[in-house]
PDB file of N, CA and C in Angstrom:
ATOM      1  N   UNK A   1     -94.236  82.394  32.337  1.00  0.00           N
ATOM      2  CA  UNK A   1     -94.032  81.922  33.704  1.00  0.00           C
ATOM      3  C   UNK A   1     -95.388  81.653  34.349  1.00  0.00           C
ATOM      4  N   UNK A   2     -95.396  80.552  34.826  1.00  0.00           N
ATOM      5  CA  UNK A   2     -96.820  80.333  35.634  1.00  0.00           C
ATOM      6  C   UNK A   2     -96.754  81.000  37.186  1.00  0.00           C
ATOM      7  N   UNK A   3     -97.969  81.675  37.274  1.00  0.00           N
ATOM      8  CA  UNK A   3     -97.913  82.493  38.689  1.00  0.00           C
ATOM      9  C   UNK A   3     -99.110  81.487  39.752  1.00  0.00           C
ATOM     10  N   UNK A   4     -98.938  80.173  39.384  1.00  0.00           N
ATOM     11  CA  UNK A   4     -99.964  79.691  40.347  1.00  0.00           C
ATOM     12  C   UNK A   4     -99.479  79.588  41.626  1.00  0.00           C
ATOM     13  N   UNK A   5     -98.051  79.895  41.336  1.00  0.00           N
ATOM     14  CA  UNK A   5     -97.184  79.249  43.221  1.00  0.00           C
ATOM     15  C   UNK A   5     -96.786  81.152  43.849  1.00  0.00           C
ATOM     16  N   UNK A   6     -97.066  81.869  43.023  1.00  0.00           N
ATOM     17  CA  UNK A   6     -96.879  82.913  43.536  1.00  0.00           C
ATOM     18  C   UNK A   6     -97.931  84.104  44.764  1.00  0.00           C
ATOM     19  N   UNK A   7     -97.521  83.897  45.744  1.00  0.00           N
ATOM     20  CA  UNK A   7     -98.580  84.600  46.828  1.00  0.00           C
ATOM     21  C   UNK A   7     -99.174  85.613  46.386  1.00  0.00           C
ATOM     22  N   UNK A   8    -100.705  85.877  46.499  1.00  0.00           N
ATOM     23  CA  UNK A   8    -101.181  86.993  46.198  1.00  0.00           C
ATOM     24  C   UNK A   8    -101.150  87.923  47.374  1.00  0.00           C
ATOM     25  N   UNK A   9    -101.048  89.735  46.948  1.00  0.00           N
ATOM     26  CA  UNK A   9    -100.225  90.661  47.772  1.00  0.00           C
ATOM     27  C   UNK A   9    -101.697  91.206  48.789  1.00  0.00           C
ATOM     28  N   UNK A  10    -102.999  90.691  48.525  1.00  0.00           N
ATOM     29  CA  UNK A  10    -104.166  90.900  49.223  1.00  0.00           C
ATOM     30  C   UNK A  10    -104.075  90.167  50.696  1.00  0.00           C
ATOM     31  N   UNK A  11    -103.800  88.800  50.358  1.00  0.00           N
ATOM     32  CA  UNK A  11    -103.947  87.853  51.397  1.00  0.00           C
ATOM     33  C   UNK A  11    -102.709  86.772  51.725  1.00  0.00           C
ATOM     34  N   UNK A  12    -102.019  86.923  50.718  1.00  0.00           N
ATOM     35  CA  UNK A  12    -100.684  85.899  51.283  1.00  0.00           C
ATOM     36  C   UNK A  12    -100.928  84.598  50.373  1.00  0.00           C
ATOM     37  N   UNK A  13    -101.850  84.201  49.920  1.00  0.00           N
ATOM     38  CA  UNK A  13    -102.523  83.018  49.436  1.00  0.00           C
ATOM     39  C   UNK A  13    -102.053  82.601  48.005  1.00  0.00           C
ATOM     40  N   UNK A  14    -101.429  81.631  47.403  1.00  0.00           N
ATOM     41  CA  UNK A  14    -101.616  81.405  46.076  1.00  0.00           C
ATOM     42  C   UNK A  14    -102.820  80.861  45.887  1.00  0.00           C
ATOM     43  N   UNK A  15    -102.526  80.813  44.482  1.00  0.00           N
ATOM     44  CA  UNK A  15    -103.800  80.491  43.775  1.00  0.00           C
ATOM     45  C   UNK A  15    -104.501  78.617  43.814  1.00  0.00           C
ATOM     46  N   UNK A  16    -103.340  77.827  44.146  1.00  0.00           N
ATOM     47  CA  UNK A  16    -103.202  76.815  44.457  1.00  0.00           C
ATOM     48  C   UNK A  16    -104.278  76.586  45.416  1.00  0.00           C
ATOM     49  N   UNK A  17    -103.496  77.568  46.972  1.00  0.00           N
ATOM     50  CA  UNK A  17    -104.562  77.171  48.097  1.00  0.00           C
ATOM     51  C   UNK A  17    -105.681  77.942  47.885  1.00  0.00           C
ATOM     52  N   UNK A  18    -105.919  78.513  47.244  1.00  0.00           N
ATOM     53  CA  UNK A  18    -107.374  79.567  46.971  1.00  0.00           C
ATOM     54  C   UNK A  18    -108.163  78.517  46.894  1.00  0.00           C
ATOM     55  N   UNK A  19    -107.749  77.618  45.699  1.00  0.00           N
ATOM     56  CA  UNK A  19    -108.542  76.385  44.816  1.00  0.00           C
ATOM     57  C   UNK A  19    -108.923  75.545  45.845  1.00  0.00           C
ATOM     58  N   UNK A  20    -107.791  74.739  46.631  1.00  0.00           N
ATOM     59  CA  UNK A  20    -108.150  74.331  48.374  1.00  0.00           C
ATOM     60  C   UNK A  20    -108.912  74.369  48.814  1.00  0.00           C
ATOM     61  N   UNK A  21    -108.817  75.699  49.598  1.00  0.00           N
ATOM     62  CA  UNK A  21    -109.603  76.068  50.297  1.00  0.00           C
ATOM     63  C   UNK A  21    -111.231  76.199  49.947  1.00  0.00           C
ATOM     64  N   UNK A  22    -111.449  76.599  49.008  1.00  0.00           N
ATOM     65  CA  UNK A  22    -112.481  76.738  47.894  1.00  0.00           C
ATOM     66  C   UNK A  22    -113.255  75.510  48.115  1.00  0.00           C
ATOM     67  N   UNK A  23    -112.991  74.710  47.286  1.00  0.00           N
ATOM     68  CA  UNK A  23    -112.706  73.394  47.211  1.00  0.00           C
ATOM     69  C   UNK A  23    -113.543  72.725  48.991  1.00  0.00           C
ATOM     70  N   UNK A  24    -112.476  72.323  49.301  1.00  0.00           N
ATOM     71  CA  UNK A  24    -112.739  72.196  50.857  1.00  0.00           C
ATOM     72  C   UNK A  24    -114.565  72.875  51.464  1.00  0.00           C
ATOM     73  N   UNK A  25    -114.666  74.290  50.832  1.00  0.00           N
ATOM     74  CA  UNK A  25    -115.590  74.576  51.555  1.00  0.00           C
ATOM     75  C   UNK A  25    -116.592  74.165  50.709  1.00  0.00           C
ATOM     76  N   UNK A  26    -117.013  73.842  50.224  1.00  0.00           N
ATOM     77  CA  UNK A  26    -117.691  73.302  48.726  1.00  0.00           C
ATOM     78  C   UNK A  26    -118.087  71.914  49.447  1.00  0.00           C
ATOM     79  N   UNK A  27    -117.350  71.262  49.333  1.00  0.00           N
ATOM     80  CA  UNK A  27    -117.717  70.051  50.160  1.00  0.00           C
ATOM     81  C   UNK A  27    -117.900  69.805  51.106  1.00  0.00           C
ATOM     82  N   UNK A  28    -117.503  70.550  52.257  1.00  0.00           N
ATOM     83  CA  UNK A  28    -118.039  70.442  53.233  1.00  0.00           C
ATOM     84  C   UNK A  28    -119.774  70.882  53.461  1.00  0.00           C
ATOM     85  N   UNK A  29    -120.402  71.768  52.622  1.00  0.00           N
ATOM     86  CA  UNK A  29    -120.979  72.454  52.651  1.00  0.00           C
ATOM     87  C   UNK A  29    -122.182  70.759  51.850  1.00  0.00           C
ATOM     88  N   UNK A  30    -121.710  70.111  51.122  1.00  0.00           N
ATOM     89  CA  UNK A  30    -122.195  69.323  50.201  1.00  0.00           C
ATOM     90  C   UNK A  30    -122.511  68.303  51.552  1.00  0.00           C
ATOM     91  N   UNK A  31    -121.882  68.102  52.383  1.00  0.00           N
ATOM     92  CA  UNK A  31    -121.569  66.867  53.454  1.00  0.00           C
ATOM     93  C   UNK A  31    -122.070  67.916  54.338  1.00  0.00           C
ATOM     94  N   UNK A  32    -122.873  68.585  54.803  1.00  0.00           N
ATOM     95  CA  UNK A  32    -123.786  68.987  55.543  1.00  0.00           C
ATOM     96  C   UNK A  32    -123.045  69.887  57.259  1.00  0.00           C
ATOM     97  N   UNK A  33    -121.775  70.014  56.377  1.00  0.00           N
ATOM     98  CA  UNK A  33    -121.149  70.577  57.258  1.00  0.00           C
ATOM     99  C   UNK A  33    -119.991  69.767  57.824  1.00  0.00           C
ATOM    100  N   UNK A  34    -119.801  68.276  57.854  1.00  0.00           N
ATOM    101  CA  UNK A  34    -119.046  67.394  58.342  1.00  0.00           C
ATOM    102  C   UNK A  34    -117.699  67.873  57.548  1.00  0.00           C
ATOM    103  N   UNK A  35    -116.848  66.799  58.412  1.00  0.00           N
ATOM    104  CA  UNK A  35    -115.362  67.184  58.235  1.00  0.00           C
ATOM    105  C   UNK A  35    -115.310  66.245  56.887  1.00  0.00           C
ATOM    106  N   UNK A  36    -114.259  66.664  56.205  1.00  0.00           N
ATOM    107  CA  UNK A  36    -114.036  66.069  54.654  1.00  0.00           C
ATOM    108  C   UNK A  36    -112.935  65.178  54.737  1.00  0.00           C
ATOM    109  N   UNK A  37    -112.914  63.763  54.468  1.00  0.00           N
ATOM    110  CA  UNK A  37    -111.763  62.949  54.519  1.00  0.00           C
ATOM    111  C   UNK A  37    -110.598  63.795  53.515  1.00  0.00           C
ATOM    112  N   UNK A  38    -109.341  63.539  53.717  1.00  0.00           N
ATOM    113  CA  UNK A  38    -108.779  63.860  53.182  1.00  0.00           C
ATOM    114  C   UNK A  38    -108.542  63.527  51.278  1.00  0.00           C
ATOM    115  N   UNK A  39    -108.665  61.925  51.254  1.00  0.00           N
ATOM    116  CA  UNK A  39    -108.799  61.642  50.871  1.00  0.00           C
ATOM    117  C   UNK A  39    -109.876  61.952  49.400  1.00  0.00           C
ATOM    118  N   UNK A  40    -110.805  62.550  50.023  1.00  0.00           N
ATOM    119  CA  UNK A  40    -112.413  62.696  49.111  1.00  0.00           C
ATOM    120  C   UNK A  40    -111.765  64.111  48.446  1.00  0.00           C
ATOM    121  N   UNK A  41    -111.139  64.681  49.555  1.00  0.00           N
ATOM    122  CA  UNK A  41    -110.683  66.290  49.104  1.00  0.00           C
ATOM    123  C   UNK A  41    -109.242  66.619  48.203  1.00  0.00           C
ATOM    124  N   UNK A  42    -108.658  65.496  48.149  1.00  0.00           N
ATOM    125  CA  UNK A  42    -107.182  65.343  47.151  1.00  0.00           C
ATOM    126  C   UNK A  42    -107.864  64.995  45.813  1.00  0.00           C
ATOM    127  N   UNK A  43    -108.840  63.553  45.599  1.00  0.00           N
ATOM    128  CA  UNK A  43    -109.924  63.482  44.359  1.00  0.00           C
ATOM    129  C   UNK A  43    -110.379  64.636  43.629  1.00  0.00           C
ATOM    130  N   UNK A  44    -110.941  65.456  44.735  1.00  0.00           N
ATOM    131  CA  UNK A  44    -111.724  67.257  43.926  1.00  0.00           C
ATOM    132  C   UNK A  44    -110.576  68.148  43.439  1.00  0.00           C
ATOM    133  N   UNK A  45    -109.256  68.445  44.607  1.00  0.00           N
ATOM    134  CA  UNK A  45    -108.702  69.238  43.878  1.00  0.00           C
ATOM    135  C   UNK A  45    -107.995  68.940  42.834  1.00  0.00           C
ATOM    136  N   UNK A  46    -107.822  67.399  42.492  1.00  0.00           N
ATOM    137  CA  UNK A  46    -106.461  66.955  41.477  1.00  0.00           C
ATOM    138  C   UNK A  46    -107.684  66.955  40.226  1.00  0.00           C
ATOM    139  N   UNK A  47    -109.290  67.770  40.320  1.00  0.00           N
ATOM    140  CA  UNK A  47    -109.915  68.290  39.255  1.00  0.00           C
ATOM    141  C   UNK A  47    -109.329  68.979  38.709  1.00  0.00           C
ATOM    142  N   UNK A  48    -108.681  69.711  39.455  1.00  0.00           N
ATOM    143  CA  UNK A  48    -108.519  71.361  39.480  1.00  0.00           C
ATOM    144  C   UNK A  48    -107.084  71.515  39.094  1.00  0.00           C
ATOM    145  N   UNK A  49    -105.798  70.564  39.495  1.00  0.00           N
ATOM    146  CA  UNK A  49    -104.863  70.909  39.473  1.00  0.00           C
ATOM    147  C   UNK A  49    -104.157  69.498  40.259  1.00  0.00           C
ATOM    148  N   UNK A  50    -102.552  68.845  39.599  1.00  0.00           N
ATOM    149  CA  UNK A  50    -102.151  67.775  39.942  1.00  0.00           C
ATOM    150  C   UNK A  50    -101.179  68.815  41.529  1.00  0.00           C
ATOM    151  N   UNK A  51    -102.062  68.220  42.333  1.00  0.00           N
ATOM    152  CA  UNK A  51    -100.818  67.917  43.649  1.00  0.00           C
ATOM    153  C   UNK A  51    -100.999  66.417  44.526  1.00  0.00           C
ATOM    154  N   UNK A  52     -99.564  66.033  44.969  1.00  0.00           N
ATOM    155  CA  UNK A  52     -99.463  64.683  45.591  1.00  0.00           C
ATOM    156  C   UNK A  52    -100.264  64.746  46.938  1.00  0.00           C
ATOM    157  N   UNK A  53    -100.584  63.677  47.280  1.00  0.00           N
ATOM    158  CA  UNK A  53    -101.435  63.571  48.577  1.00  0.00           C
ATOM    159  C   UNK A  53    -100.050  64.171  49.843  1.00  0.00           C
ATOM    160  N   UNK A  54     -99.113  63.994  49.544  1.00  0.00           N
ATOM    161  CA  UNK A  54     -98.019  64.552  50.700  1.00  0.00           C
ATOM    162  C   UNK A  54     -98.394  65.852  50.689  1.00  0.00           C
ATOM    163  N   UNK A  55     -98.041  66.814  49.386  1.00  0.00           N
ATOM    164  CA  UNK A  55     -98.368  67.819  49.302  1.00  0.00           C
ATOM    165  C   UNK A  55     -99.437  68.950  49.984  1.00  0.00           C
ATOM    166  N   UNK A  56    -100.575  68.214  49.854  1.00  0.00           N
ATOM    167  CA  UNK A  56    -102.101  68.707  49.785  1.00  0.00           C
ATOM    168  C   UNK A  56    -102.206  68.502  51.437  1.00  0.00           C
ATOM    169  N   UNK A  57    -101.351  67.457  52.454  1.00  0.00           N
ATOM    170  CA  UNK A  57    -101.510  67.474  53.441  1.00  0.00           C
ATOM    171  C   UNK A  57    -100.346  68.365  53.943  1.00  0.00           C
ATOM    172  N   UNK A  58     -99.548  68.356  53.090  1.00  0.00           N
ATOM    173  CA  UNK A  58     -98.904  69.557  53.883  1.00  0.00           C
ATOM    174  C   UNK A  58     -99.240  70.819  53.297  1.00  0.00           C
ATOM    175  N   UNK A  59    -100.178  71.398  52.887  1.00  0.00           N
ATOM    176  CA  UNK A  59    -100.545  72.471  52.535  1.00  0.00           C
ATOM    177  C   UNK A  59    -101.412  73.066  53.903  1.00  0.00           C
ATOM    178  N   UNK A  60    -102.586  71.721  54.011  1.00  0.00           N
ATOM    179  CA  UNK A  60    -103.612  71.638  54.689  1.00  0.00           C
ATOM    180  C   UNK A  60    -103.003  72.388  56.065  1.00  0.00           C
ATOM    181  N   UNK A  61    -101.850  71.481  56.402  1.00  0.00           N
ATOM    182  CA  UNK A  61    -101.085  71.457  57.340  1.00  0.00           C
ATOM    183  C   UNK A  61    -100.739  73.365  58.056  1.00  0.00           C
ATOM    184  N   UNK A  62    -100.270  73.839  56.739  1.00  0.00           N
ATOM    185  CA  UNK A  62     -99.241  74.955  56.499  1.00  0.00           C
ATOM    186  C   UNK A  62    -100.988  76.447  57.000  1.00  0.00           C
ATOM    187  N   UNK A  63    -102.538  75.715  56.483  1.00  0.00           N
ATOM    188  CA  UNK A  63    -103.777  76.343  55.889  1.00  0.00           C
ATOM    189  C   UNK A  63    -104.363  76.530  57.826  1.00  0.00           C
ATOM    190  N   UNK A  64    -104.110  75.562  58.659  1.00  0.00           N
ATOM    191  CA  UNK A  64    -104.646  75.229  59.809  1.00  0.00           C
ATOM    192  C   UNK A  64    -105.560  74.723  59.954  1.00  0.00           C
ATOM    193  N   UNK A  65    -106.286  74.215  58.889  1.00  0.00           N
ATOM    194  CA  UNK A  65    -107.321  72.457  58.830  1.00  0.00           C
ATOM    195  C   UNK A  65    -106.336  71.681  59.360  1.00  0.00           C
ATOM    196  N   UNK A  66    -106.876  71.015  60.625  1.00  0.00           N
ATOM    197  CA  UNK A  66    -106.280  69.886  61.132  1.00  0.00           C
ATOM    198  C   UNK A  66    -107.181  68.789  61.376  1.00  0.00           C
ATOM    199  N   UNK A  67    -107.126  67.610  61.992  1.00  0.00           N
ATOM    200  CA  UNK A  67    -108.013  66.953  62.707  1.00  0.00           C
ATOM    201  C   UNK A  67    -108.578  67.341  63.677  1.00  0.00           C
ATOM    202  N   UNK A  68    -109.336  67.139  64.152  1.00  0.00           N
ATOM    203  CA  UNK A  68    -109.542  67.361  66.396  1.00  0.00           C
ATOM    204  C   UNK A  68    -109.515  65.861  66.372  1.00  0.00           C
TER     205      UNK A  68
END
């Protein structure tokens, strides 16, 4: 059984959004702090692991990265 969709009991988090989030800060950090198109950030994680751009924005969504 794959436990990538299963919440970890530390933080609530699968391993999925770990990668995300991860991810996310990685590049932002690369981009000097600026906000990360969505776009640039679905490219890095579908390194890591296939999710649909619906998905990944509704993750984002679910994570509280939004726009301003």
């Amino acid at each position: 059984m794959n436990n990538d969709k299963l919440p970890d009991v530390r933080d609530g988090l699968t391993r999925e959004e770990r990668v995300v989030l991860w991810v996310l800060s990685e590049t932002q950090k690369e981009r000097g702090g600026r906000n990360v198109p969505t776009t640039m950030l679905w490219g890095r994680v579908c390194e890591h692991f296939y999710i649909s751009p619906e998905a990944l924005s509704a993750m984002l969504a679910r994570l509280g990265a939004r726009r301003d």
